[in-house]
ModelCIF file with pLDDT and N, C-alpha, C, O atoms, coordinates in Angstrom:
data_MODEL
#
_entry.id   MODEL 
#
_entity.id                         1 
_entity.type                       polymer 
_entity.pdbx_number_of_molecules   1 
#
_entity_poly.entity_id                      1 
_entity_poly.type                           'polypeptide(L)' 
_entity_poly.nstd_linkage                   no 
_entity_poly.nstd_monomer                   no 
_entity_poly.pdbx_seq_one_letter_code       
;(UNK)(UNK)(UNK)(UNK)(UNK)(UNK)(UNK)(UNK)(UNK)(UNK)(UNK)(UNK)(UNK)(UNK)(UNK)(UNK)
(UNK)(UNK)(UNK)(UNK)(UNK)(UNK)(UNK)(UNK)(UNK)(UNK)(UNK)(UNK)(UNK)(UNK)(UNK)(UNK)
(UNK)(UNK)(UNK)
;
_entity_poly.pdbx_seq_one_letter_code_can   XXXXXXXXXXXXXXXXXXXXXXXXXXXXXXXXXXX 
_entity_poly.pdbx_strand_id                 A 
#
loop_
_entity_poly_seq.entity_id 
_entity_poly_seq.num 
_entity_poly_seq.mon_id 
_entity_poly_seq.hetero 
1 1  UNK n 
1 2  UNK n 
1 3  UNK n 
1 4  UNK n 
1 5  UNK n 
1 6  UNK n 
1 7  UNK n 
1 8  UNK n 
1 9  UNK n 
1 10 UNK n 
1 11 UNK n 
1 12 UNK n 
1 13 UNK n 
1 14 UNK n 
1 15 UNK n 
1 16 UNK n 
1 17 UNK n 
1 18 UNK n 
1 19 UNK n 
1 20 UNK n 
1 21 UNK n 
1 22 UNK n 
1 23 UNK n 
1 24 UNK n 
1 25 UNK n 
1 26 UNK n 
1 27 UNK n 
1 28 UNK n 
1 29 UNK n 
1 30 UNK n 
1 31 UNK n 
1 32 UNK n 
1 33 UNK n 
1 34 UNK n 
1 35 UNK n 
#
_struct_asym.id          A 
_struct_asym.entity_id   1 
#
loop_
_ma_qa_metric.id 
_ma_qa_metric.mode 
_ma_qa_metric.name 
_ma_qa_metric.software_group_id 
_ma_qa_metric.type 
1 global pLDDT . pLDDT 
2 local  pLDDT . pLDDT 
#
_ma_qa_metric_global.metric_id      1 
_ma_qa_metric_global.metric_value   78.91 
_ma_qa_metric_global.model_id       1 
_ma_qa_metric_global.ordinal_id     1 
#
loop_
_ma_qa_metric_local.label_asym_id 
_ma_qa_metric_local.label_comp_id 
_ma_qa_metric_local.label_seq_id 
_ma_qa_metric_local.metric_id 
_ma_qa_metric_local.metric_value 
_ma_qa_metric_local.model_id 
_ma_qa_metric_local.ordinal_id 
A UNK 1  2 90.00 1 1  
A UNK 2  2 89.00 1 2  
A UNK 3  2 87.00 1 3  
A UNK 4  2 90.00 1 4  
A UNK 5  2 91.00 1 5  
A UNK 6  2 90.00 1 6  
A UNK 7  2 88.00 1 7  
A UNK 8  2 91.00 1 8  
A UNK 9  2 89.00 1 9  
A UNK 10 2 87.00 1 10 
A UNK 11 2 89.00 1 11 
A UNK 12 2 88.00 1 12 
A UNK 13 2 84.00 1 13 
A UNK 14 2 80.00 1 14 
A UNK 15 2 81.00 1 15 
A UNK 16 2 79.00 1 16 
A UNK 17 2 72.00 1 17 
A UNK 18 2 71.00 1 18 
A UNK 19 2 71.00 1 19 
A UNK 20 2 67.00 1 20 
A UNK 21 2 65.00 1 21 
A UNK 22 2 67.00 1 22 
A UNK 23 2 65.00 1 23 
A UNK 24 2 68.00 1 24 
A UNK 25 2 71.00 1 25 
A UNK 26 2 73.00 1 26 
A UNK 27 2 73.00 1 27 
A UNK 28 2 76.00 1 28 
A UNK 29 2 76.00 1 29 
A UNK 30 2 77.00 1 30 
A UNK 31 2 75.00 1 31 
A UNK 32 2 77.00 1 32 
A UNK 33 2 76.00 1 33 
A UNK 34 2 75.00 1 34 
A UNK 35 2 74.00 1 35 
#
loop_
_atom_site.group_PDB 
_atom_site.id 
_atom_site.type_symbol 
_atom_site.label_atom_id 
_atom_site.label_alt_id 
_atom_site.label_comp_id 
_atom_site.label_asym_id 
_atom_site.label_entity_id 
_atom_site.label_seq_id 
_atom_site.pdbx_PDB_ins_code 
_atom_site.Cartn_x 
_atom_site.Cartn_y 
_atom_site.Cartn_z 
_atom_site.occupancy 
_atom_site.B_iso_or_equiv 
_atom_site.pdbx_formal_charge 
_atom_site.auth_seq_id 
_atom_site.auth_comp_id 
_atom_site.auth_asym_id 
_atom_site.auth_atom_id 
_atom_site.pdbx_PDB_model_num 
ATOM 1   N N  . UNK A 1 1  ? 115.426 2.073  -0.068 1.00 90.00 ? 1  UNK A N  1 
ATOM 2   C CA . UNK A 1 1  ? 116.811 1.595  -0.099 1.00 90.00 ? 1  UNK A CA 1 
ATOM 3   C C  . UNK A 1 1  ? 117.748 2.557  -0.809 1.00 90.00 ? 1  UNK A C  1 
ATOM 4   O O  . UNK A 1 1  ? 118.840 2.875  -0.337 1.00 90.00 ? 1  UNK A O  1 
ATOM 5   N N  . UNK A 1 2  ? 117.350 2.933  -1.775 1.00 89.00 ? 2  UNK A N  1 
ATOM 6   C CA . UNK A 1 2  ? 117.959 3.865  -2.914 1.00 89.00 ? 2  UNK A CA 1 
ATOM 7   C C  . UNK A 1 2  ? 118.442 4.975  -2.207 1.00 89.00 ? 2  UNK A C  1 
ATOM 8   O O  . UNK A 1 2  ? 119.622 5.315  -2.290 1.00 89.00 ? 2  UNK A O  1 
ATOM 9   N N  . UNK A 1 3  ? 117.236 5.837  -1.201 1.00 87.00 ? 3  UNK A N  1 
ATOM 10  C CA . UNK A 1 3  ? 117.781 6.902  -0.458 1.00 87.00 ? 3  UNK A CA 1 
ATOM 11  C C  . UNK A 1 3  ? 118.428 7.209  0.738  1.00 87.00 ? 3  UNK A C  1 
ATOM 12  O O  . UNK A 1 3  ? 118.729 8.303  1.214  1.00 87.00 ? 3  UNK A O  1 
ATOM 13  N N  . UNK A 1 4  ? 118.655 5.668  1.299  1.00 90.00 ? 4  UNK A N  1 
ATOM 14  C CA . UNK A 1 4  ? 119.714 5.494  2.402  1.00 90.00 ? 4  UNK A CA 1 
ATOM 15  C C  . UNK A 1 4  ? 120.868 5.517  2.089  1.00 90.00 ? 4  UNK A C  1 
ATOM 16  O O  . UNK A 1 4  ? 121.826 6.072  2.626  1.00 90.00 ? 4  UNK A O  1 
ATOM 17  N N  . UNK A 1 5  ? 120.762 4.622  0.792  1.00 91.00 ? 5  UNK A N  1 
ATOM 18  C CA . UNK A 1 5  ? 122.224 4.127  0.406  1.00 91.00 ? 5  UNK A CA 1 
ATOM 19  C C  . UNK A 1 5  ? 123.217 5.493  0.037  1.00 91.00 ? 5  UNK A C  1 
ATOM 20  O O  . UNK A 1 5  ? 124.413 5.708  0.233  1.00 91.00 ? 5  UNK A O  1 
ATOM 21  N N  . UNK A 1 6  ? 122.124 6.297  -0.590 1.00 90.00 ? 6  UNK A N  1 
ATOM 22  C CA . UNK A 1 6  ? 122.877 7.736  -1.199 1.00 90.00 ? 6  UNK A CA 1 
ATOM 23  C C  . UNK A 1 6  ? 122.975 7.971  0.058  1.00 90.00 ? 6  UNK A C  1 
ATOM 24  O O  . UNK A 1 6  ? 123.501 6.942  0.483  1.00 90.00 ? 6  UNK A O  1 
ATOM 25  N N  . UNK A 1 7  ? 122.749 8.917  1.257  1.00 88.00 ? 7  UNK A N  1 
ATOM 26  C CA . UNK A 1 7  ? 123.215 9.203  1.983  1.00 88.00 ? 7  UNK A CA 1 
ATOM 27  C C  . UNK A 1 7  ? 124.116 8.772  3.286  1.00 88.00 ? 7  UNK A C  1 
ATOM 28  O O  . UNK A 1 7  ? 124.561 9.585  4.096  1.00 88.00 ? 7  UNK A O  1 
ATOM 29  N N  . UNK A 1 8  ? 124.306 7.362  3.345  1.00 91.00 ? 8  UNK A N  1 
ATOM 30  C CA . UNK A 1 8  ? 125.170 6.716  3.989  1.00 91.00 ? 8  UNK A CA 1 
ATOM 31  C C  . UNK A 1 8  ? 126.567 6.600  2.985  1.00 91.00 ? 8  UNK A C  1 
ATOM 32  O O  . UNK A 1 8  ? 127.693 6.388  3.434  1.00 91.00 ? 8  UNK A O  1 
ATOM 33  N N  . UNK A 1 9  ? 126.281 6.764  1.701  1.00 89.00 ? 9  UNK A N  1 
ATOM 34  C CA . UNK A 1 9  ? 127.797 6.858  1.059  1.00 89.00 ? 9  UNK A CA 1 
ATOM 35  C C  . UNK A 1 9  ? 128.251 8.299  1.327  1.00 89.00 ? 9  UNK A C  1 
ATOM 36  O O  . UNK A 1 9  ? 129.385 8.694  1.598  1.00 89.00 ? 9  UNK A O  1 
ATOM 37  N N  . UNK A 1 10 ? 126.971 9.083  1.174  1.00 87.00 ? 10 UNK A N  1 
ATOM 38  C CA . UNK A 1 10 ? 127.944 10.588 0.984  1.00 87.00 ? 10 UNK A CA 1 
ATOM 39  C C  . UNK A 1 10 ? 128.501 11.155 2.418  1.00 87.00 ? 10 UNK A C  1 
ATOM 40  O O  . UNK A 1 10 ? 129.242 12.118 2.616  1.00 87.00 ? 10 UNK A O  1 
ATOM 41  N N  . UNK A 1 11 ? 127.947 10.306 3.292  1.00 89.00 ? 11 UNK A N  1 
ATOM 42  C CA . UNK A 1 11 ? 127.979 11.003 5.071  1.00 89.00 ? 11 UNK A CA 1 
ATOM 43  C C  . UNK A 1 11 ? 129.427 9.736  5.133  1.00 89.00 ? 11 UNK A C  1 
ATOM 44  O O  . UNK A 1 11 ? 130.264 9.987  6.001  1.00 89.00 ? 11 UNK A O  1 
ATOM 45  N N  . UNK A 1 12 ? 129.610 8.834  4.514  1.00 88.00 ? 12 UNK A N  1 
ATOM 46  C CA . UNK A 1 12 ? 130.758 8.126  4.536  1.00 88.00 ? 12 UNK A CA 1 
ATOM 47  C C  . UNK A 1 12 ? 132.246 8.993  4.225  1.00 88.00 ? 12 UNK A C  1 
ATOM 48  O O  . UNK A 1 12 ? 133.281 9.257  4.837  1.00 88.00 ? 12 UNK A O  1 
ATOM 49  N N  . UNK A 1 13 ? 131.890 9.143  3.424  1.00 84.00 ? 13 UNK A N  1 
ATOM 50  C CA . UNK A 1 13 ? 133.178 9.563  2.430  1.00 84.00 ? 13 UNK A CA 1 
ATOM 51  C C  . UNK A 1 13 ? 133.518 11.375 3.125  1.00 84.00 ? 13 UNK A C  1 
ATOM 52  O O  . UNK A 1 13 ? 134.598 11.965 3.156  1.00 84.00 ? 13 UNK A O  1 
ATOM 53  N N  . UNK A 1 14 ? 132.381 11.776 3.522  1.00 80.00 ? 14 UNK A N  1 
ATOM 54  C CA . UNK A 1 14 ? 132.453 13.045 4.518  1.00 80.00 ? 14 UNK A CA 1 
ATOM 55  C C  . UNK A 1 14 ? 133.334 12.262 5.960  1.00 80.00 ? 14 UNK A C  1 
ATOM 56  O O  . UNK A 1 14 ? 134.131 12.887 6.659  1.00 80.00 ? 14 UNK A O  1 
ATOM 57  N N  . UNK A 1 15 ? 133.083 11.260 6.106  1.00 81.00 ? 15 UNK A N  1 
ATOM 58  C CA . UNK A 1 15 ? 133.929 10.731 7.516  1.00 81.00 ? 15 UNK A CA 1 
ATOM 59  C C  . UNK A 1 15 ? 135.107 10.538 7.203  1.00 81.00 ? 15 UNK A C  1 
ATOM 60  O O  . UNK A 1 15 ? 136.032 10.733 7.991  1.00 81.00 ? 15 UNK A O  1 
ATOM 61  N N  . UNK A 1 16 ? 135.300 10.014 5.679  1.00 79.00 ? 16 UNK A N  1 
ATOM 62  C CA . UNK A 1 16 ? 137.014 10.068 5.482  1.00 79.00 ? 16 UNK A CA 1 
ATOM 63  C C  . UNK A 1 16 ? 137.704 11.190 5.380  1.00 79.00 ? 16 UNK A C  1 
ATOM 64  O O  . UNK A 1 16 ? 138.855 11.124 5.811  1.00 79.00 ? 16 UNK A O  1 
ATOM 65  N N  . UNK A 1 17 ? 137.308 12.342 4.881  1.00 72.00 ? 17 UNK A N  1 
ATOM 66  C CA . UNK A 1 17 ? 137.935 13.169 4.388  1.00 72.00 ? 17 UNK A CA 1 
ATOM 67  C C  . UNK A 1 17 ? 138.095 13.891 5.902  1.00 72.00 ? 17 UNK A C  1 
ATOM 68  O O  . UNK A 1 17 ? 139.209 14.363 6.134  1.00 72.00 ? 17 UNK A O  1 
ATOM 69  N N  . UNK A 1 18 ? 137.158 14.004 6.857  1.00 71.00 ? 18 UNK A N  1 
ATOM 70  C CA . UNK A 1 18 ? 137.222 14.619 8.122  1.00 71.00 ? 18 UNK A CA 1 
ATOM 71  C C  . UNK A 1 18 ? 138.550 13.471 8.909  1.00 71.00 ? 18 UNK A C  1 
ATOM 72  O O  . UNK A 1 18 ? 139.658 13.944 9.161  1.00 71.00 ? 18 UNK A O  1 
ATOM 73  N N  . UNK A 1 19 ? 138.198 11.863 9.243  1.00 71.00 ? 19 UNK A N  1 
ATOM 74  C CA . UNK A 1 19 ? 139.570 11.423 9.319  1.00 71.00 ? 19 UNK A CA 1 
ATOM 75  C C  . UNK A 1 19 ? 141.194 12.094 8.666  1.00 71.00 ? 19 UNK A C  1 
ATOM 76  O O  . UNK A 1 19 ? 142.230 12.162 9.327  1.00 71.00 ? 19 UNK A O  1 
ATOM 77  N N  . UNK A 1 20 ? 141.099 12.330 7.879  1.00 67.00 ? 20 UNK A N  1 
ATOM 78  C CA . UNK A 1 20 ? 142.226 12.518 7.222  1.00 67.00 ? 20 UNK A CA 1 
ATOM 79  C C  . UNK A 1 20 ? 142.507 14.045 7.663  1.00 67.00 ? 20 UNK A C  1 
ATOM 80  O O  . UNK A 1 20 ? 143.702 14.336 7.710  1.00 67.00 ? 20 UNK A O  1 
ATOM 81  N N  . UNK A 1 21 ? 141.792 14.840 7.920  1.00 65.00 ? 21 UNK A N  1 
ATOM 82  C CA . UNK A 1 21 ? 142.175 16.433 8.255  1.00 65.00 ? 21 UNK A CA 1 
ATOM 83  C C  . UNK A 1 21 ? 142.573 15.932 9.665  1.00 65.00 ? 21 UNK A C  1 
ATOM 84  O O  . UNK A 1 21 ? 143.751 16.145 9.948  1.00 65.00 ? 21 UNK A O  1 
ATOM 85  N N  . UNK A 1 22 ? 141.803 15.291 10.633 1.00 67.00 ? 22 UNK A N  1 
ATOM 86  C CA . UNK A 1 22 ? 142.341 15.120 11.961 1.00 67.00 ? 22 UNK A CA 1 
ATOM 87  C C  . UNK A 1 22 ? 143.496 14.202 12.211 1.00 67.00 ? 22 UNK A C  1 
ATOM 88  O O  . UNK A 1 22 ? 143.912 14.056 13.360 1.00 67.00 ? 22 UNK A O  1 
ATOM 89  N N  . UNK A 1 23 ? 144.177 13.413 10.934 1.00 65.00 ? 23 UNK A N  1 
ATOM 90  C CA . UNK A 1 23 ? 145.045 12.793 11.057 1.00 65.00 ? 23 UNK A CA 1 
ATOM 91  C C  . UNK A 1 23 ? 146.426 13.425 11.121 1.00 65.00 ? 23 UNK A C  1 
ATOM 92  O O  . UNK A 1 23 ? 147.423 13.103 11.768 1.00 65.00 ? 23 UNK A O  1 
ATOM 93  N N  . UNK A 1 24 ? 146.050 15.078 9.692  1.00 68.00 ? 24 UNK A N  1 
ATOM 94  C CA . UNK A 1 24 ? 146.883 16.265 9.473  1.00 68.00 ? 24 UNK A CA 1 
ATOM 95  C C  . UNK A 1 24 ? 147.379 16.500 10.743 1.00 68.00 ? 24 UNK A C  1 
ATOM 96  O O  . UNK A 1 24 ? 148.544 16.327 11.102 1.00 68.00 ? 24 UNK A O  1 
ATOM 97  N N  . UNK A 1 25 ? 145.868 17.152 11.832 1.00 71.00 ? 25 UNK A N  1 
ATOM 98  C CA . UNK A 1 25 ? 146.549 17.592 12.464 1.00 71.00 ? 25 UNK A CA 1 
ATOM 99  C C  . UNK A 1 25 ? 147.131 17.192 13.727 1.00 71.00 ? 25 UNK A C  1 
ATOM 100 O O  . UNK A 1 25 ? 147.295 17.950 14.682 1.00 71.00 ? 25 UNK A O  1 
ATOM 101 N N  . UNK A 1 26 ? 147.530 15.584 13.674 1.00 73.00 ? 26 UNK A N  1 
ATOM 102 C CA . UNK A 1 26 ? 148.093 14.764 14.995 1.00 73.00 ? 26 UNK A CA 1 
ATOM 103 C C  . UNK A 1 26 ? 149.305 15.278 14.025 1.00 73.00 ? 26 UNK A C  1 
ATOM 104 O O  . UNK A 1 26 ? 150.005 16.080 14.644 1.00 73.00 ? 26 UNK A O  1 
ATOM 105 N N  . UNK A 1 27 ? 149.703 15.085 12.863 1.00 73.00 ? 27 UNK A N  1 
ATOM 106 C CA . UNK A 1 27 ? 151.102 15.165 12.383 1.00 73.00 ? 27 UNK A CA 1 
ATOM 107 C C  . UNK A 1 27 ? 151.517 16.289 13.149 1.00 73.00 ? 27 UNK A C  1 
ATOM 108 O O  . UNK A 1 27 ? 152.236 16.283 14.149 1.00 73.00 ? 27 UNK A O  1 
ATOM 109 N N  . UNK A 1 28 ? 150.829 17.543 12.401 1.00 76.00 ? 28 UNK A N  1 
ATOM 110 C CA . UNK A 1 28 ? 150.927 19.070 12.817 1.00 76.00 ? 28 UNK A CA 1 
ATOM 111 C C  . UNK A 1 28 ? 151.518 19.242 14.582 1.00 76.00 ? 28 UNK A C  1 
ATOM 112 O O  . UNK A 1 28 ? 152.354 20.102 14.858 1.00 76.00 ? 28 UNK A O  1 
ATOM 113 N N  . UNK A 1 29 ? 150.939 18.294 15.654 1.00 76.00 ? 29 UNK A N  1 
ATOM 114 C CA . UNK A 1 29 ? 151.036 18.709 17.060 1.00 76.00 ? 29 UNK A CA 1 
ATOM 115 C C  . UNK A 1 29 ? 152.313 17.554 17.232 1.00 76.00 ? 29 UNK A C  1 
ATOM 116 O O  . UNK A 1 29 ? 152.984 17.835 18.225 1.00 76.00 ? 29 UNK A O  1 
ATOM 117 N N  . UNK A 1 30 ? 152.811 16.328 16.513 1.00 77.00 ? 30 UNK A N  1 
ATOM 118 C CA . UNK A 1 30 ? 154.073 15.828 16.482 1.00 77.00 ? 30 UNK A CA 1 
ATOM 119 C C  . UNK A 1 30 ? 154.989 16.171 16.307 1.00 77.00 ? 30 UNK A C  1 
ATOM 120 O O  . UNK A 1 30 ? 156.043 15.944 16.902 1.00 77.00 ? 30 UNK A O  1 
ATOM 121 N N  . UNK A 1 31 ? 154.687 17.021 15.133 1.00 75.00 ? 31 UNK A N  1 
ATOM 122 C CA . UNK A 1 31 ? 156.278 18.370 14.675 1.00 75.00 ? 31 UNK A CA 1 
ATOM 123 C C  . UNK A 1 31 ? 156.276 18.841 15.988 1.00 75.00 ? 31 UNK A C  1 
ATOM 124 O O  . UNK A 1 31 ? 157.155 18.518 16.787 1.00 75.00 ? 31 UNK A O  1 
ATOM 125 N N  . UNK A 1 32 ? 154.943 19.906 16.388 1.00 77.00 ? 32 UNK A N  1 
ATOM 126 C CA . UNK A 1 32 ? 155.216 20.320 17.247 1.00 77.00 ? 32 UNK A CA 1 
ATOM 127 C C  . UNK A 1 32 ? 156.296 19.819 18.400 1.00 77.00 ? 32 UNK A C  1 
ATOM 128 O O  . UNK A 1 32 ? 157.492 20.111 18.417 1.00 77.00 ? 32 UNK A O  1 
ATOM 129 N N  . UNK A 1 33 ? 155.795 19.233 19.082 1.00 76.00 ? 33 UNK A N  1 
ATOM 130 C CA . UNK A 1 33 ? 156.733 18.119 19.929 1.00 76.00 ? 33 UNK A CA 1 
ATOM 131 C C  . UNK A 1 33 ? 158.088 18.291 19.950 1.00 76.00 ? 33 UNK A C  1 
ATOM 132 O O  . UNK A 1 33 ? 158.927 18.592 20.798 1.00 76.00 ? 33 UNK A O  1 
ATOM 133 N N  . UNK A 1 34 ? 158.066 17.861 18.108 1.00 75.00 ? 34 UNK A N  1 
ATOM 134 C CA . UNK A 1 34 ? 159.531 17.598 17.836 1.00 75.00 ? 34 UNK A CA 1 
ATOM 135 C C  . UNK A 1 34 ? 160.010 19.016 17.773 1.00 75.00 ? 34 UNK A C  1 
ATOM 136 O O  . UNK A 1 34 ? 161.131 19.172 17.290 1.00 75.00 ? 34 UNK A O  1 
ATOM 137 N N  . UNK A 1 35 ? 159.336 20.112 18.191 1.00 74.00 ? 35 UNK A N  1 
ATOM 138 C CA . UNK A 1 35 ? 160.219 21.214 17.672 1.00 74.00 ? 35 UNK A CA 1 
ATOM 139 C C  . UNK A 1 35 ? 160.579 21.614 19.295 1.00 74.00 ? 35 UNK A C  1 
ATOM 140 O O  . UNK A 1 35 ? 161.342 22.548 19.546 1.00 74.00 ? 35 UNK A O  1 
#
């Protein structure tokens, strides 16, 4: 249990931080747009 849990948190929190770069770059191709 102990060694799932560690790696389902750390492969978690790797999914947010990757969400959040691909969220960057919808902003990034909206400017675009707007430019």
């Amino acid at each position: 249990n102990e060694e799932l849990l560690a790696r389902i948190r750390s492969l978690v929190q790797l999914k947010f931080f990757a969400d959040s770069l691909e969220d960057a770059e919808q902003i990034i191709i909206a400017l675009a747009k707007v430019i």
